[in-house]
Protein backbone atom coordinates (compact mmCIF):
# COMPACT_ATOMS: atom_id res chain seq x y z
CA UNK A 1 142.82 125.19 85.43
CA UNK A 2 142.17 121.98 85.27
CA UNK A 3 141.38 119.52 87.82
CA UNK A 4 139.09 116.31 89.17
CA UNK A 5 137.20 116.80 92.46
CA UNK A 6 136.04 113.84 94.08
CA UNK A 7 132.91 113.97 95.30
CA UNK A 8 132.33 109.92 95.94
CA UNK A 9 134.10 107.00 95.56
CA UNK A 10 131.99 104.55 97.06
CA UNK A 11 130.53 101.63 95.22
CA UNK A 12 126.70 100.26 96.08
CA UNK A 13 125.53 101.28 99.39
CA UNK A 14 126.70 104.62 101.03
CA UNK A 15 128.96 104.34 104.30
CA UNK A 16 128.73 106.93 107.10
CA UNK A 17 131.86 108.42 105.53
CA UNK A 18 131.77 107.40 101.32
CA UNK A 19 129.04 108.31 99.08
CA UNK A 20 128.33 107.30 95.49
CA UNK A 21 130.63 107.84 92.94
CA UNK A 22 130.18 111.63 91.65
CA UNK A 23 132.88 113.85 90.30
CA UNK A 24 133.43 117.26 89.73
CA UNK A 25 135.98 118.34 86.42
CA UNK A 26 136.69 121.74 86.19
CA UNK A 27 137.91 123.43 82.75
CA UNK A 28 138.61 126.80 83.22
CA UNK A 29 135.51 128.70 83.73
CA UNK A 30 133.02 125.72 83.21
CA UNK A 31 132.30 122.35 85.65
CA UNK A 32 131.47 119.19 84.30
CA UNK A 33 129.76 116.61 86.57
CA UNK A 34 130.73 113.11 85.71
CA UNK A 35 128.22 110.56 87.46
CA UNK A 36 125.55 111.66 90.18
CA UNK A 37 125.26 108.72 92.77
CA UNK A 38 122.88 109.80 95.83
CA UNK A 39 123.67 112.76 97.82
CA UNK A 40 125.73 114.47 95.19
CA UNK A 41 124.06 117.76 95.60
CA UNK A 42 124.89 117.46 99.66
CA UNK A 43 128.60 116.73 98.48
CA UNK A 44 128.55 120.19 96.32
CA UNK A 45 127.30 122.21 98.75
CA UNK A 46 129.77 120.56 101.37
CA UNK A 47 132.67 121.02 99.10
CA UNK A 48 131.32 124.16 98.00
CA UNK A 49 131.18 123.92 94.58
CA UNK A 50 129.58 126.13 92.28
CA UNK A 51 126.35 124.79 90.92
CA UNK A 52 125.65 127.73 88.65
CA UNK A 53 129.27 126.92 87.02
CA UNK A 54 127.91 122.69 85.89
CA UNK A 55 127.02 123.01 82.25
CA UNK A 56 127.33 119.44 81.25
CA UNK A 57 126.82 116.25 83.55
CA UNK A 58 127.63 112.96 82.13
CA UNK A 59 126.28 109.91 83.26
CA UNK A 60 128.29 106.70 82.85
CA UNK A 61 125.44 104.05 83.31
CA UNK A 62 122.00 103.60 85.02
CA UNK A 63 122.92 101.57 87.94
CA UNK A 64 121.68 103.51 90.47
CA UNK A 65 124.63 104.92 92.34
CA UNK A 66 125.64 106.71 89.59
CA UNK A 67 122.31 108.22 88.88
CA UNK A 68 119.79 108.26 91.71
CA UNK A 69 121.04 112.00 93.06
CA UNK A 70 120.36 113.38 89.12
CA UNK A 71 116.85 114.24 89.62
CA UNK A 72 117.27 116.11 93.28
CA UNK A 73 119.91 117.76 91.59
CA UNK A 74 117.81 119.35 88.36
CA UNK A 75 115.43 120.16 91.03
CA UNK A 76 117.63 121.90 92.60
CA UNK A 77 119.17 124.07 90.25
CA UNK A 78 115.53 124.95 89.12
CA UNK A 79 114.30 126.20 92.40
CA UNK A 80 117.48 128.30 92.90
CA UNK A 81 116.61 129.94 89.93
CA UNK A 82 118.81 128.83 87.01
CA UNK A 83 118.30 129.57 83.83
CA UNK A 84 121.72 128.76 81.87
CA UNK A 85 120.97 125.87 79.57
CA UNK A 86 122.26 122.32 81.54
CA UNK A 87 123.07 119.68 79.00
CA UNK A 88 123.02 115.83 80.40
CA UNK A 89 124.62 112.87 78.40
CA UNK A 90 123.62 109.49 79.51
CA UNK A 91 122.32 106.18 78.18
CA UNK A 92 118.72 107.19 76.38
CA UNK A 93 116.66 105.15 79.12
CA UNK A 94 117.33 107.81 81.68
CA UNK A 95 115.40 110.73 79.42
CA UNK A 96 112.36 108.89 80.28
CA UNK A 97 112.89 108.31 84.14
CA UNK A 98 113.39 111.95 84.23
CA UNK A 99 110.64 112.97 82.51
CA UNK A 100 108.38 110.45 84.24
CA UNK A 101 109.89 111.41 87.81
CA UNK A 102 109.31 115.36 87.00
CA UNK A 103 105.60 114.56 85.42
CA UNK A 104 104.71 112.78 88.80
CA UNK A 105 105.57 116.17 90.86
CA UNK A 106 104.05 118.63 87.93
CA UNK A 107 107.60 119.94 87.75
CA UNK A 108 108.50 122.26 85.34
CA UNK A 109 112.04 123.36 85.25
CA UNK A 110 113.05 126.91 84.51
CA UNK A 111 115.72 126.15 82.43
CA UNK A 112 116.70 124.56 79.23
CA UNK A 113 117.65 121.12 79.81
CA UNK A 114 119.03 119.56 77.00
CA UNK A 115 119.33 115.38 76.77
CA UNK A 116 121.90 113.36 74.74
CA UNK A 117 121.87 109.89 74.42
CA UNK A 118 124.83 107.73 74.36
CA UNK A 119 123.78 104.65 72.01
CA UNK A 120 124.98 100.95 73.94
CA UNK A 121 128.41 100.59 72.22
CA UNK A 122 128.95 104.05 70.59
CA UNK A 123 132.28 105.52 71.08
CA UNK A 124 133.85 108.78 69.65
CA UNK A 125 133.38 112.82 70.20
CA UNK A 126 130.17 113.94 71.89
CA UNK A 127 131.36 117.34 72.43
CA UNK A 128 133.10 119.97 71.79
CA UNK A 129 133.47 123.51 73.97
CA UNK A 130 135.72 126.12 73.29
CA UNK A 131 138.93 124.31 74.32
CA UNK A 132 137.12 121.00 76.00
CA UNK A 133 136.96 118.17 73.86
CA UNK A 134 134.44 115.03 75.30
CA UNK A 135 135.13 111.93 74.16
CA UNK A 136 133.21 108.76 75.43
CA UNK A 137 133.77 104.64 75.07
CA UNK A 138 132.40 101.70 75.83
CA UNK A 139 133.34 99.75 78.66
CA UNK A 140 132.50 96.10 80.14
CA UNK A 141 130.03 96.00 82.84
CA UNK A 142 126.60 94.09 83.08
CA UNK A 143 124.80 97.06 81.69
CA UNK A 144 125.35 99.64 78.87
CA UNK A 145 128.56 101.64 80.55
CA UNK A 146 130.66 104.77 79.06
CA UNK A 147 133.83 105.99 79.69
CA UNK A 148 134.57 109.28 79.32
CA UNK A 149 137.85 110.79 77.91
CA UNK A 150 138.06 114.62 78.69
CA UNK A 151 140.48 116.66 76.66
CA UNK A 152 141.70 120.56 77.67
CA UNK A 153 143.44 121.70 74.12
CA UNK A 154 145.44 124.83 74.54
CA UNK A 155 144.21 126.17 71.12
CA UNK A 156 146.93 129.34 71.53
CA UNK A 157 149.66 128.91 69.14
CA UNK A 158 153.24 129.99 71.29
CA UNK A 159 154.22 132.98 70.19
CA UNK A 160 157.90 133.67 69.42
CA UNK A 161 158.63 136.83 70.13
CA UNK A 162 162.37 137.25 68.80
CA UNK A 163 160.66 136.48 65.13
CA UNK A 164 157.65 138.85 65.86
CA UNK A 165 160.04 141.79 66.79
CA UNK A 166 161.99 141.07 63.83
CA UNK A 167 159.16 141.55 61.15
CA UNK A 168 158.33 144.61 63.52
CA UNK A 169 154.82 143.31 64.67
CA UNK A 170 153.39 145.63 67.48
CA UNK A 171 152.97 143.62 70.81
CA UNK A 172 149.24 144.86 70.63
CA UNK A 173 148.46 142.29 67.89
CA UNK A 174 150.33 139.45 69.90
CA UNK A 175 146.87 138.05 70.96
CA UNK A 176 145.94 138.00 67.04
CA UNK A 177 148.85 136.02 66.10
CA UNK A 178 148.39 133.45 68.69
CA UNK A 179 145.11 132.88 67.55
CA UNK A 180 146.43 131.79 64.28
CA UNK A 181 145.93 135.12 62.56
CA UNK A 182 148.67 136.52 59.86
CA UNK A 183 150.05 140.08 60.13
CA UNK A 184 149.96 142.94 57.05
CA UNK A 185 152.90 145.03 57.30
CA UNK A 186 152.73 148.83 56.18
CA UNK A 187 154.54 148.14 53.75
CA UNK A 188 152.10 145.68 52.06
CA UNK A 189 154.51 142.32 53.12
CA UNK A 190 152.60 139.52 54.83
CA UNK A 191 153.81 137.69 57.60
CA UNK A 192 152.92 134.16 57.49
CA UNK A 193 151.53 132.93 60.89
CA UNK A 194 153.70 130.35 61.03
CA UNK A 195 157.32 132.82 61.12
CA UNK A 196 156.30 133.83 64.14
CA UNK A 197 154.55 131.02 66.60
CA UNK A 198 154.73 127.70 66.97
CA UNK A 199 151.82 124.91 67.16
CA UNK A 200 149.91 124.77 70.36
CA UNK A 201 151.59 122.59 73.55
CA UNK A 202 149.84 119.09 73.59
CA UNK A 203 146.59 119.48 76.29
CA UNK A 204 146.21 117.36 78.86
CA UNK A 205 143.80 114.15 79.32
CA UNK A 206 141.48 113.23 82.17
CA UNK A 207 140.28 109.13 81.24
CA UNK A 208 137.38 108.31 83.61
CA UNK A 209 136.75 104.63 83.56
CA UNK A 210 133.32 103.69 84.64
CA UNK A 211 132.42 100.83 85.84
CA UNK A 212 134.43 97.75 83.75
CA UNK A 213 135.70 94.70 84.18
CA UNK A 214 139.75 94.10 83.10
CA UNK A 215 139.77 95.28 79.81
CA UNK A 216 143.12 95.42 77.61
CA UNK A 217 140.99 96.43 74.75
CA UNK A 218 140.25 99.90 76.84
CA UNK A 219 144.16 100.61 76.18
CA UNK A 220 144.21 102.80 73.25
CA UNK A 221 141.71 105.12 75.25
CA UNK A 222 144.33 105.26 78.35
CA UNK A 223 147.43 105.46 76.23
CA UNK A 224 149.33 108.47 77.52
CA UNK A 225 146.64 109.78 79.70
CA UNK A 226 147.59 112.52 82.40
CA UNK A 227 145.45 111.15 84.50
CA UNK A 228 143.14 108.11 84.84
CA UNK A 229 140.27 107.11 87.48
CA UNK A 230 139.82 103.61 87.02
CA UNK A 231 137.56 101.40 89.52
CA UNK A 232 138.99 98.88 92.29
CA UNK A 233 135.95 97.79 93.56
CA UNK A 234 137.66 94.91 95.40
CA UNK A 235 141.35 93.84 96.54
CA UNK A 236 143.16 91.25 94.33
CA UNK A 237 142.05 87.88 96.38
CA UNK A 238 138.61 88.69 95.20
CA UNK A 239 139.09 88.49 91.40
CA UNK A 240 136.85 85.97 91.41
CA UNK A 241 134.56 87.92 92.80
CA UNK A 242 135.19 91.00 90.72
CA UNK A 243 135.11 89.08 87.24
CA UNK A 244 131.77 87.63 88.54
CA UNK A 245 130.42 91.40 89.15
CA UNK A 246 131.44 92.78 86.20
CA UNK A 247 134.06 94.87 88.34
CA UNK A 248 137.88 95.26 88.56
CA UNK A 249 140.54 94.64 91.16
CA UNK A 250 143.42 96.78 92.25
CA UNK A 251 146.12 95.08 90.13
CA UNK A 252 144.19 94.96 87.47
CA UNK A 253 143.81 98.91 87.46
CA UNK A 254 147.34 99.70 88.16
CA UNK A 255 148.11 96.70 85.95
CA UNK A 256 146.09 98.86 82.88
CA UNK A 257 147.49 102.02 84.07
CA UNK A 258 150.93 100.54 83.51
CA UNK A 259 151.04 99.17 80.10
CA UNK A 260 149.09 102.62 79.09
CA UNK A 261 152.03 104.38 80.43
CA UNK A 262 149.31 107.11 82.07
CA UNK A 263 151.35 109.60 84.42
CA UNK A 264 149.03 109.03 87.42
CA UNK A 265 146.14 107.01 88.26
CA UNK A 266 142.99 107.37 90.81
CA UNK A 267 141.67 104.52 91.88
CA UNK A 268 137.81 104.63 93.77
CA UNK A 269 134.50 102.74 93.69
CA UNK A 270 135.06 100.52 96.60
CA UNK A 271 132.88 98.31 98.12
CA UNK A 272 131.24 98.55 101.37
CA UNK A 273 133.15 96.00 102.77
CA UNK A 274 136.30 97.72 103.33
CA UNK A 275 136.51 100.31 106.07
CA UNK A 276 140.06 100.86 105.63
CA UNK A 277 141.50 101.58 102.11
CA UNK A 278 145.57 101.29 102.99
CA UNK A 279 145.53 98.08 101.57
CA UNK A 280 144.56 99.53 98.11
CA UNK A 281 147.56 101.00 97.62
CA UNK A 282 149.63 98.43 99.10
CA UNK A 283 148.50 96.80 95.95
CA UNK A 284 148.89 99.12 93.45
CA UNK A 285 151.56 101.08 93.56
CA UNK A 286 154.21 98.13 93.67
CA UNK A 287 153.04 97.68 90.09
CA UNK A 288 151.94 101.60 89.05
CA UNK A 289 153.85 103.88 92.19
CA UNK A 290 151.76 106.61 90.92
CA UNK A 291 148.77 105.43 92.22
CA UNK A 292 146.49 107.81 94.68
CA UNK A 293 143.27 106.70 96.35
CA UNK A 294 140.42 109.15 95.13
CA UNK A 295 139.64 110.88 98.41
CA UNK A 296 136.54 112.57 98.73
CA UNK A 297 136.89 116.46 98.90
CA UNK A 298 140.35 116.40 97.43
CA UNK A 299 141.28 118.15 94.26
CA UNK A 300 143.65 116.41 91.91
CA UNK A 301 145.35 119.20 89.47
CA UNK A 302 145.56 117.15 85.77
């Protein structure tokens, strides 16, 4: 499986119904928390969402609703008794504010908790997990801000069984083959790997914008995308407003989402001042129809 759970997808100040931006991707077996705005760890358990299943959390930037539920969080996890490794990736800054807020309480976590910095303009691979791939970029906002592009390979070659039957492979070593391994016959003949399968189908893409202004030069990170969450922190008669912010609009977003020819595209971190977020799509999906507002407590399937 793999899917985006919103957990927030407010900008700034909380509302009485939208919380900081915090979102849950799930790979399989494994969670990834991208962004921890305050009250995160109230969304999880609302949503109920695994905690013991969060192995990495990525943080995009350190303004604070995308950070300030982190440390209730690794609290959290401690005093409910974890002890699977957690690794966080954020801007380097935020090792020390964690270390400094933990120091002040004489907290020691019972688990491993490993910290990787993102370096201010670094983009490329940062991880790596069985079939997850983590990629992260730069993006335009009035701070050092990542995106994050998260790749599901399928890693199984497609097996063809007509051509396995046919060199009289046993179905018992059909696992083996898809896994790129190449059969000995009895008879001493080898069968090549590549008789009998076929490369791996393309994975899918998950591109989680950040906070940004209008970027074009973001592109080649959203080209072909499954999915993207890009910001719309304000409606298009404040681009003014969001240029001035370092923030984007809701035709610029859809307007990006376009010329990247994504297949869909989330759109979240709104400001306070809306209460009702029809008009967002009135905006956006007359320029990308597959536009959906990034509800909290919905799960999009990538």
């Amino acid at each position: 499986m793999f899917a985006v759970t919103i957990l927030g997808n407010n900008s700034a100040i909380p509302t009485l119904d939208r919380h900081p931006t915090a979102q849950i991707v799930t790979c399989n077996d494994q969670l990834l928390l991208v962004d921890c705005g305050e009250g995160t760890q109230i969304q999880i358990a609302k949503y109920r969402i695994r905690r013991s299943k969060i192995r990495y959390i990525f943080i995009s930037h350190l303004h604070g609703d995308h950070y300030f539920g982190l440390i209730g969080l690794l609290n959290t996890f401690s005093l409910m008794g974890r002890t699977e490794p957690l690794s966080v990736y954020a801007p380097p800054e935020l090792q020390a504010i964690l270390q400094l807020q933990l120091d002040a309480g004489g907290t020691q976590l019972k688990y491993e908790l490993a910290f990787i910095p993102l370096t201010a303009g670094y983009s490329g691979v940062i991880l790596e997990d069985k079939d997850l791939v983590v990629s992260c970029f730069p993006t335009q906002h009035r701070i050092s801000c990542f995106g994050f592009s998260i790749e599901m390979q399928k890693r199984k070659r497609k097996l063809i069984p007509e051509q396995a039957k046919v060199y009289e492979i046993p179905a018992a070593y059909y696992s083996k083959l898809q896994e790129g391994a190449d059969y000995l016959r009895k008879d001493g003949t080898l069968v090549k790997n590549d008789w009998v399968t076929l490369p791996p189908c393309k994975g899918k893409r998950y591109v989680y914008c950040a906070d940004t202004l209008y970027d074009v030069s973001l592109l080649p990170w959203l080209s072909g995308a499954d999915m993207i969450y890009h910001e719309t922190t304000y409606l298009h008669e404040l681009e003014a407003r969001a240029a001035e912010r370092f923030h984007s609009t809701t035709v610029q977003a859809a307007s990006l989402a376009a010329s990247a020819k994504a297949q869909r595209l989330l759109i979240g971190h709104f400001s306070s001042k809306y209460t009702d977020l029809q008009p967002f799509l009135e905006e956006t999906r007359p320029i990308f129809p597959e536009t959906y507002i990034a509800e909290e407590g919905t799960t999009y399937i990538i």
